[in-house]
C-alpha atoms as a PDB file:
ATOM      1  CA  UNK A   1     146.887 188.315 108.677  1.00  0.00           C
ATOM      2  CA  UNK A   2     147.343 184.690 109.893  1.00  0.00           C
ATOM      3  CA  UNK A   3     150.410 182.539 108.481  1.00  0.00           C
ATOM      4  CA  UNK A   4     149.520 179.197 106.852  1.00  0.00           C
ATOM      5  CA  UNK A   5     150.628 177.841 110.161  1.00  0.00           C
ATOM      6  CA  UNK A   6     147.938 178.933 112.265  1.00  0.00           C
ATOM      7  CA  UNK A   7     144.744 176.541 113.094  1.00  0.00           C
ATOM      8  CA  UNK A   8     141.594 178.405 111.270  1.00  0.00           C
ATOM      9  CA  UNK A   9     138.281 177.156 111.734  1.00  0.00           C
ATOM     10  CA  UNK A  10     136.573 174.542 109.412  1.00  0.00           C
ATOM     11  CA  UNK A  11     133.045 173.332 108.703  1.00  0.00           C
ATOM     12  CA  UNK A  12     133.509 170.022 109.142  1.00  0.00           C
ATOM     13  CA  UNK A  13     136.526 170.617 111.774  1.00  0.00           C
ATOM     14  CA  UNK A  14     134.028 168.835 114.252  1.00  0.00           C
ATOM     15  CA  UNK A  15     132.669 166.006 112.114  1.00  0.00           C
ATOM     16  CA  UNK A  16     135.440 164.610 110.317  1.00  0.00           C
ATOM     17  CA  UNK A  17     139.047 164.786 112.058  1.00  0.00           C
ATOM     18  CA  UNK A  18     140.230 165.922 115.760  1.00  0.00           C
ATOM     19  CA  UNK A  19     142.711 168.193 116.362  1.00  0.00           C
ATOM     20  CA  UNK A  20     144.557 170.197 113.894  1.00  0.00           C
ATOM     21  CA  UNK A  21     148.287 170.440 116.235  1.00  0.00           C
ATOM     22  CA  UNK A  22     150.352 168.335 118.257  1.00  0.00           C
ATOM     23  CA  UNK A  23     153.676 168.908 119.502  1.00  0.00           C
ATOM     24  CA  UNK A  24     154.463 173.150 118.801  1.00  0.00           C
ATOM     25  CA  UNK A  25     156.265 173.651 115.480  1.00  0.00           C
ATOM     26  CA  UNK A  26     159.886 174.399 115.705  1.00  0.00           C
ATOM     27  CA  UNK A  27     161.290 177.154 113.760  1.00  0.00           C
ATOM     28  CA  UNK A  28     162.819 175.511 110.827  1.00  0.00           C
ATOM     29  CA  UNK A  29     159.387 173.607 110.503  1.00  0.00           C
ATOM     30  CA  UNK A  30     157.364 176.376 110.671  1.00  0.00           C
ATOM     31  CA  UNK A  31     159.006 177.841 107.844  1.00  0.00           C
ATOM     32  CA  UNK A  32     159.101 175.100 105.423  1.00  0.00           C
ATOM     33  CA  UNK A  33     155.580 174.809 106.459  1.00  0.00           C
ATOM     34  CA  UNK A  34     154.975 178.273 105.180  1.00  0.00           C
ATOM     35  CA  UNK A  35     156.988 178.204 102.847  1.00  0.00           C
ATOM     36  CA  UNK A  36     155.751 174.746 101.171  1.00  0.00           C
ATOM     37  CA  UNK A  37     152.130 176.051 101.176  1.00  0.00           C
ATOM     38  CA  UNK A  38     153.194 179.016  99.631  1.00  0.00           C
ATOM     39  CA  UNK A  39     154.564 177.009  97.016  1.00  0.00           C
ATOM     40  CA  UNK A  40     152.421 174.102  96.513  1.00  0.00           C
ATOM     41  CA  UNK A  41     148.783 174.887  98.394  1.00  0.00           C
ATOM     42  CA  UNK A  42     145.723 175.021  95.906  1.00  0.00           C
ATOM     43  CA  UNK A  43     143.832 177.886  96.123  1.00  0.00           C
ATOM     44  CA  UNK A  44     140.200 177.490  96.474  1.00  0.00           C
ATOM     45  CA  UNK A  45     139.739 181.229  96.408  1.00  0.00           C
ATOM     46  CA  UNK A  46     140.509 181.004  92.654  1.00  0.00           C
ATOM     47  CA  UNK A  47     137.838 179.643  90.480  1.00  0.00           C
ATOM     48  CA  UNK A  48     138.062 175.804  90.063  1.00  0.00           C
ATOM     49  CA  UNK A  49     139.637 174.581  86.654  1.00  0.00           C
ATOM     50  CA  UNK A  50     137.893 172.852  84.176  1.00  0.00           C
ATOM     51  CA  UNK A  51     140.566 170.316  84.012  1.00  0.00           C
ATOM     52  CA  UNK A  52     142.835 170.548  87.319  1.00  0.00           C
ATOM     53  CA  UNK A  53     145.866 168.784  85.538  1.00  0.00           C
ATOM     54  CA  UNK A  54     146.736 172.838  84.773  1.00  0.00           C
ATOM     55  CA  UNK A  55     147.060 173.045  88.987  1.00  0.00           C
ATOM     56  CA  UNK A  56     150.445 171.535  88.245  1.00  0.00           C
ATOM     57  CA  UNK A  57     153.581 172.610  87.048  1.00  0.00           C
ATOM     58  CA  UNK A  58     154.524 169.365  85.143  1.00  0.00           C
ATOM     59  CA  UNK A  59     152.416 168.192  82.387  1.00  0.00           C
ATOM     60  CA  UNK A  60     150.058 165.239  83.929  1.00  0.00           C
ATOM     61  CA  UNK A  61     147.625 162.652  82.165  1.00  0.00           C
ATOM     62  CA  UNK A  62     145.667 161.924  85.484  1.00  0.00           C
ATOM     63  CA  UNK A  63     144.519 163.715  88.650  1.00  0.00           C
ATOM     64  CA  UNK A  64     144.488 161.659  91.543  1.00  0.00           C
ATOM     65  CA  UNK A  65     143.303 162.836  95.517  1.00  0.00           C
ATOM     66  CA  UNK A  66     144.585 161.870  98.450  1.00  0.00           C
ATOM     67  CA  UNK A  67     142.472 162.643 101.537  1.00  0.00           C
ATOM     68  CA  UNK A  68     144.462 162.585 104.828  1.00  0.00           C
ATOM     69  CA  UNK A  69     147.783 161.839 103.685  1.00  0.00           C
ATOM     70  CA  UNK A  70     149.006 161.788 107.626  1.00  0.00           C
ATOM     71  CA  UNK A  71     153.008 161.843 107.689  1.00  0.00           C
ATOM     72  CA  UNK A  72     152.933 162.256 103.860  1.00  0.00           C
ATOM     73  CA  UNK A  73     154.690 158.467 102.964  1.00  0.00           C
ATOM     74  CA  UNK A  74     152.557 157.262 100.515  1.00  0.00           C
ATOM     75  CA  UNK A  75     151.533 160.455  98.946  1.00  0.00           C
ATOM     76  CA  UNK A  76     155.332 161.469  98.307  1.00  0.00           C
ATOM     77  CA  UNK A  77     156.224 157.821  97.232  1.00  0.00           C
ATOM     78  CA  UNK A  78     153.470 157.997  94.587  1.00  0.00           C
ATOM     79  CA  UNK A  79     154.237 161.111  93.461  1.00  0.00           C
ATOM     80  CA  UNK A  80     157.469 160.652  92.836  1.00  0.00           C
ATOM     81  CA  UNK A  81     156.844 157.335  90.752  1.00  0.00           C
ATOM     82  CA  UNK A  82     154.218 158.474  88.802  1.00  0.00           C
ATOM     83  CA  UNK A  83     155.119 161.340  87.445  1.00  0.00           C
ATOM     84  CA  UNK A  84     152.821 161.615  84.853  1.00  0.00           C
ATOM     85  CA  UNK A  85     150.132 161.962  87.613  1.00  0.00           C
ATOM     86  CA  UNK A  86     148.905 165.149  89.205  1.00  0.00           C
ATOM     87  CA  UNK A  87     148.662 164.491  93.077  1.00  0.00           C
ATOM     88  CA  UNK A  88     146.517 166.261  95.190  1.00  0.00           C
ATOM     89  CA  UNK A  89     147.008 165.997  98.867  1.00  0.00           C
ATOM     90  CA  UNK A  90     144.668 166.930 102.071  1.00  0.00           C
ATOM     91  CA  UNK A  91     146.114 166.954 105.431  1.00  0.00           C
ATOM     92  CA  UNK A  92     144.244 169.171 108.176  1.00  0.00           C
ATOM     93  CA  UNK A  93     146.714 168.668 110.379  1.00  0.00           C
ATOM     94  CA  UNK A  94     149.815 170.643 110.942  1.00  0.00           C
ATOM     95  CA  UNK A  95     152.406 168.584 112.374  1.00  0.00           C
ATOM     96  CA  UNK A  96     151.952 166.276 109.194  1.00  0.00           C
ATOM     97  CA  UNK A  97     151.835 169.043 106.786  1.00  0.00           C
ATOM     98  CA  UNK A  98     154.746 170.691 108.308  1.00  0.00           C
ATOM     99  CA  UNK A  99     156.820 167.179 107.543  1.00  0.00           C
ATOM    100  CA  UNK A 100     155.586 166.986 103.780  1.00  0.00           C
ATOM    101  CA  UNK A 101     156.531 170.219 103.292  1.00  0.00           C
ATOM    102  CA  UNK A 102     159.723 169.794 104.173  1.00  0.00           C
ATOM    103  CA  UNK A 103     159.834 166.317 102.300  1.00  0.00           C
ATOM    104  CA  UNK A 104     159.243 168.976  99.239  1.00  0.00           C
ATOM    105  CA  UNK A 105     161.698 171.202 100.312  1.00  0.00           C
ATOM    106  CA  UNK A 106     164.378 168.486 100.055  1.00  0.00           C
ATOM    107  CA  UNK A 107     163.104 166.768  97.113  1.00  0.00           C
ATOM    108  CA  UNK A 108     160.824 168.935  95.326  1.00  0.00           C
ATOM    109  CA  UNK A 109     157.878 167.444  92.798  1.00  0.00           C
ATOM    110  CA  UNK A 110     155.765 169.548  90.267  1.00  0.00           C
ATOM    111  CA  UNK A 111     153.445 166.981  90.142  1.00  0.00           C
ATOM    112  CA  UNK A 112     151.966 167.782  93.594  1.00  0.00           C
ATOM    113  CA  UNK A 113     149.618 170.262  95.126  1.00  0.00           C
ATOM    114  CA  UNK A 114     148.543 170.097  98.926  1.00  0.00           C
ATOM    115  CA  UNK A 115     145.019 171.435 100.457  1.00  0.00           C
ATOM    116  CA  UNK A 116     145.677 172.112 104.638  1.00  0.00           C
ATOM    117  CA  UNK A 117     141.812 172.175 105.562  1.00  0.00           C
ATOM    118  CA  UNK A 118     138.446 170.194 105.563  1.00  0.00           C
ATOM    119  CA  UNK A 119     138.274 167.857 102.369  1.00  0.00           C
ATOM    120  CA  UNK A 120     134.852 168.773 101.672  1.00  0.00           C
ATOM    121  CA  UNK A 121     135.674 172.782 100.933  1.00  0.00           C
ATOM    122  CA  UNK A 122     137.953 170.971  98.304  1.00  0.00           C
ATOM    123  CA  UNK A 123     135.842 168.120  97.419  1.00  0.00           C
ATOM    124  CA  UNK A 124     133.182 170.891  96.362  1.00  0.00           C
ATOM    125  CA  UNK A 125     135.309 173.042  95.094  1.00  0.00           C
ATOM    126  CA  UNK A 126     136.482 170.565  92.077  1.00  0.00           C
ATOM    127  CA  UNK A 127     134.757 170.402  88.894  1.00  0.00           C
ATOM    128  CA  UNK A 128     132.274 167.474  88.388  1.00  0.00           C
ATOM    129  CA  UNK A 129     133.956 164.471  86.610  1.00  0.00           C
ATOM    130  CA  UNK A 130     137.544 165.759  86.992  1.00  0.00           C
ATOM    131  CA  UNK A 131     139.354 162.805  89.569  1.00  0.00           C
ATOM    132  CA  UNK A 132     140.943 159.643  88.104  1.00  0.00           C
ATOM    133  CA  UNK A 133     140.789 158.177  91.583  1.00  0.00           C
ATOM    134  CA  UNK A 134     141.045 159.067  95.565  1.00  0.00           C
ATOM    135  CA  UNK A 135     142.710 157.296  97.890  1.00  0.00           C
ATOM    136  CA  UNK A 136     141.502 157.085 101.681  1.00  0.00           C
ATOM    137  CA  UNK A 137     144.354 155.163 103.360  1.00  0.00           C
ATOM    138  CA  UNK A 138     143.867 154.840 107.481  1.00  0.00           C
ATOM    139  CA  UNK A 139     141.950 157.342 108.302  1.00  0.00           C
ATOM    140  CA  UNK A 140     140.492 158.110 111.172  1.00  0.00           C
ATOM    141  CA  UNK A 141     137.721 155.123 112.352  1.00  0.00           C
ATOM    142  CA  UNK A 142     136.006 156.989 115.275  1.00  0.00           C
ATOM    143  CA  UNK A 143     135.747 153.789 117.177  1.00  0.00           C
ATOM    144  CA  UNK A 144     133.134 154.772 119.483  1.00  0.00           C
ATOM    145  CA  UNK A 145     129.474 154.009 118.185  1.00  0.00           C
ATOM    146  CA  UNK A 146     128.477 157.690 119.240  1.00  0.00           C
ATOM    147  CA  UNK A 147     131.316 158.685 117.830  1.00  0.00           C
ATOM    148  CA  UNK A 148     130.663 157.134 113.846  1.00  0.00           C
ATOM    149  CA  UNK A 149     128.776 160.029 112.483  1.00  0.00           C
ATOM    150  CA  UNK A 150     131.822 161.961 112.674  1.00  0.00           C
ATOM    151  CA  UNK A 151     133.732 159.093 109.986  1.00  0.00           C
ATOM    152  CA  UNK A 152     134.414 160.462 106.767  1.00  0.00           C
ATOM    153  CA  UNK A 153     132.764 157.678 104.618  1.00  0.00           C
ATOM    154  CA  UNK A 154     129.481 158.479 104.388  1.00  0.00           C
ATOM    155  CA  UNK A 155     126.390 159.164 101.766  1.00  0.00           C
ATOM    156  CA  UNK A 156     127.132 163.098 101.806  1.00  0.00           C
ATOM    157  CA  UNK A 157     130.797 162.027 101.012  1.00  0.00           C
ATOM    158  CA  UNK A 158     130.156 159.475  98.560  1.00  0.00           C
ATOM    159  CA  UNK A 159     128.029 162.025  96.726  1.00  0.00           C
ATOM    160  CA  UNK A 160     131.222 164.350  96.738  1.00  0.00           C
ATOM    161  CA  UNK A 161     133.470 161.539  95.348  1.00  0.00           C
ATOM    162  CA  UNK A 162     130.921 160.296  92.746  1.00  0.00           C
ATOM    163  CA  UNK A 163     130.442 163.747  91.570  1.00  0.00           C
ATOM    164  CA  UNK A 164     134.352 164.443  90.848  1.00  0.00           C
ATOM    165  CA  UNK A 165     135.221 160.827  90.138  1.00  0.00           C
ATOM    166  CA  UNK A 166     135.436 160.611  86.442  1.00  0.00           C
ATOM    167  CA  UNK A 167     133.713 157.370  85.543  1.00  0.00           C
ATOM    168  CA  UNK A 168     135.717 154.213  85.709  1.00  0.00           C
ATOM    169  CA  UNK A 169     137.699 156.006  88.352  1.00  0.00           C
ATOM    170  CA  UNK A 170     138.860 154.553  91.490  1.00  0.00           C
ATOM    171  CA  UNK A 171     138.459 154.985  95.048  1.00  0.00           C
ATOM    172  CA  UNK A 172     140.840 153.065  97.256  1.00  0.00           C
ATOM    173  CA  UNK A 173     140.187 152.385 100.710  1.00  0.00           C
ATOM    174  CA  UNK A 174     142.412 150.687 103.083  1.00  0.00           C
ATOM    175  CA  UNK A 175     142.056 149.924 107.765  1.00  0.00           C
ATOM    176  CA  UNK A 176     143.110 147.850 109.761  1.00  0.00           C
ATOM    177  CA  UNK A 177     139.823 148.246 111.787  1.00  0.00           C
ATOM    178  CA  UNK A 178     137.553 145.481 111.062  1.00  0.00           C
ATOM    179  CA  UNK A 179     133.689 148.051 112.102  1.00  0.00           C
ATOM    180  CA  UNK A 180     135.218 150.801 109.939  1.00  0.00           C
ATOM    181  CA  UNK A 181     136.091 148.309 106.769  1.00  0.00           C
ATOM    182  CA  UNK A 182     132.666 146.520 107.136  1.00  0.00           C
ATOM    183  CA  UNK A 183     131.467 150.344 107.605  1.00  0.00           C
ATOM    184  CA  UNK A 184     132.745 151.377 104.354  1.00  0.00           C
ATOM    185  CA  UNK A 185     131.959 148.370 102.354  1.00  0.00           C
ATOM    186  CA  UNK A 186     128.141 148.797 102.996  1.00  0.00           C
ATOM    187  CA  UNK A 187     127.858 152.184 102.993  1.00  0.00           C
ATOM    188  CA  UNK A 188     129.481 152.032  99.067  1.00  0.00           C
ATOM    189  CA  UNK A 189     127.705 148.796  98.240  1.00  0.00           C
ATOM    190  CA  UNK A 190     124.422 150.848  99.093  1.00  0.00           C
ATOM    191  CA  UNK A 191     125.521 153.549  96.780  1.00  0.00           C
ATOM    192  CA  UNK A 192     124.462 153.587  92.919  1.00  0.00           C
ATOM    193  CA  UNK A 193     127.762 154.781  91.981  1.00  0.00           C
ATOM    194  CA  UNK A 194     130.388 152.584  92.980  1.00  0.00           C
ATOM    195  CA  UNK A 195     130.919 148.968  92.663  1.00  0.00           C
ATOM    196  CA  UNK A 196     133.324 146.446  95.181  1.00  0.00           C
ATOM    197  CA  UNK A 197     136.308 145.405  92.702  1.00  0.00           C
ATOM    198  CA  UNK A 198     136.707 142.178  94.630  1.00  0.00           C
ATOM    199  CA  UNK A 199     136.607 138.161  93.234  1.00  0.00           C
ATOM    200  CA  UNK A 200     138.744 136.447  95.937  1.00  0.00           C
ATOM    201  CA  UNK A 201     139.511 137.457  99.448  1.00  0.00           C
ATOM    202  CA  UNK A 202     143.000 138.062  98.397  1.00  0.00           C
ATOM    203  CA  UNK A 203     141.575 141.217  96.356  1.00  0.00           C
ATOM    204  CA  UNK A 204     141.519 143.041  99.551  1.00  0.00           C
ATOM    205  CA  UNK A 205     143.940 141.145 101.923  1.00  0.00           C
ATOM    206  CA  UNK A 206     146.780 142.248  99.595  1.00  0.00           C
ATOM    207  CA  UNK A 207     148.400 145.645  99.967  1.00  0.00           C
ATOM    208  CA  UNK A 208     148.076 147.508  96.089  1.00  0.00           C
ATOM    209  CA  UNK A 209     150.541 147.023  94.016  1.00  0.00           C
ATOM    210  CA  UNK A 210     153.955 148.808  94.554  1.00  0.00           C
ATOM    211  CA  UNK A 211     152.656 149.709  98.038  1.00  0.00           C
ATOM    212  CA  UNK A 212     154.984 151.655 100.362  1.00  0.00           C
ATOM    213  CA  UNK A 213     153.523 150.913 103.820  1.00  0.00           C
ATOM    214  CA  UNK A 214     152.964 153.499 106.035  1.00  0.00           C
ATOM    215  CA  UNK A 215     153.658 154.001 109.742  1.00  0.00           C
ATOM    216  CA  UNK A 216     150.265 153.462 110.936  1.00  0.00           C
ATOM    217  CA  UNK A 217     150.006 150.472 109.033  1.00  0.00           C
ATOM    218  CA  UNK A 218     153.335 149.145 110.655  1.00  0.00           C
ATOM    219  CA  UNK A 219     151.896 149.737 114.028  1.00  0.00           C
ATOM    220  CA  UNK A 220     148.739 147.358 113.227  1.00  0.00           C
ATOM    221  CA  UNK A 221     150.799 144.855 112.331  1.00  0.00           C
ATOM    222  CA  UNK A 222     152.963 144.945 115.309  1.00  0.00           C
ATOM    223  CA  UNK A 223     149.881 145.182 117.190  1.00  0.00           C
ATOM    224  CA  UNK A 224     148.179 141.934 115.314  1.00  0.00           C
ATOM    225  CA  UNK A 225     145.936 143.829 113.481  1.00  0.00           C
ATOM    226  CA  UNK A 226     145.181 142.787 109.781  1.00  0.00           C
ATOM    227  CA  UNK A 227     144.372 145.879 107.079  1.00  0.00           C
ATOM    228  CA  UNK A 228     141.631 145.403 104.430  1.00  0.00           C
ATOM    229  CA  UNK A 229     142.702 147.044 100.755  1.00  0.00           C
ATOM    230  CA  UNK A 230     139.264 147.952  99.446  1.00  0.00           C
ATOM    231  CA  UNK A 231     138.513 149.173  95.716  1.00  0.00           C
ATOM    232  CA  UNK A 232     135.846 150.713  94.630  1.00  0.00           C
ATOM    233  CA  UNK A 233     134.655 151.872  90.810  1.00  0.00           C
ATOM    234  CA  UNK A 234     133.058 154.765  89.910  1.00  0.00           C
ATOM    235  CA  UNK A 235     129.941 153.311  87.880  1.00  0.00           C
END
């Protein structure tokens, strides 16, 4: 049987996100990886819950997704001050699961639950109407033009959010590259079930509130780029 560790094939391994390793785990990482997942992984070979709040150990009020979580920074920082809020992360990639897990291992939170696969298996898998709000912070832009198909906002995705978003529910957005924020606005402008929470330009020039940063933003910056915070509500 393959450990949690090991790459497995995805769907959408090809359309949405690149590799799934870098650097070769190291022993202690490995296990915390497995470990972690053993612990906090959602299982989508269960059937899904009617309300996911029961996916967590702590009692929550709110569900919320985030896709892509990368090193893990913002999706531990949340968790751990909202703790009335049932976070779901997805992270495909192993090095970056492998450091969140360990993150849990020395600071462990009942409020969280991690998929390590393709969003979409999990994005399906949830019950309509069942997400207070997602969060897709830096993810990847596929720069290329031949290349954009493969970025994850899109009107098959949008479907998949408007179908678990609960309405009035959020979906924040947030890149420092100016095609793939001019990308997203459009493509969820064009969409009958989300409208742009924006009156002035400082409505997306301004980080959310009690923002944490995360290292990919600090790079843009040190590399002049400016990030766009975009919100979007579920109609």
């Amino acid at each position: 049987m393959a450990s949690p560790a090991q790459e497995h094939p995805s769907r959408a391994s090809e359309a949405f996100f690149g590799r799934r390793r870098g650097k070769p785990l190291r022993p202690g990482q490995a296990q915390a990886l497995e470990a972690g997942l053993a612990r906090y992984a959602v299982d989508l070979g269960q059937p899904a819950p009617a309300d996911p709040g029961v996916l967590f150990t702590a009692p929550v009020s709110t569900v919320r997704l985030e896709i892509g979580f990368g090193g893990g920074e913002h999706f531990l920082h949340e968790a751990s001050a909202h703790p009335q809020t049932g976070f779901i992360g997805v992270e495909p990639f192993v090095n970056g699961m492998a450091k969140t897990m360990a993150a849990l291992a020395r600071q462990p939170l009942d409020n969280a639950r991690v998929y390590h696969d393709d969003a979409t298996r999990l994005l399906d898998w949830l019950p309509p109407a069942s997400i207070d709000w997602i969060d897709l912070l830096y993810p990847d832009p596929w720069p290329k033009k031949r290349h954009w198909k493969r970025r994850f906002v899109g009107p098959a995705n949008l479907d998949r959010f408007a179908r678990v978003l609960k309405p009035g529910g959020k979906f924040c957005f947030a890149s420092d590259i100016d095609s793939y924020v001019n990308w997203t606005l459009l493509a969820c402008r064009r969409h009958d079930a989300f409208s742009w929470r924006a009156g002035e330009a400082v409505d997306w020039n301004e980080p959310y509130p009690g923002w944490p940063g995360t290292r990919y933003e600090a790079k843009a910056l040190r590399e002049g780029r400016r990030p766009a915070y975009l919100t979007f509500i579920r109609r």
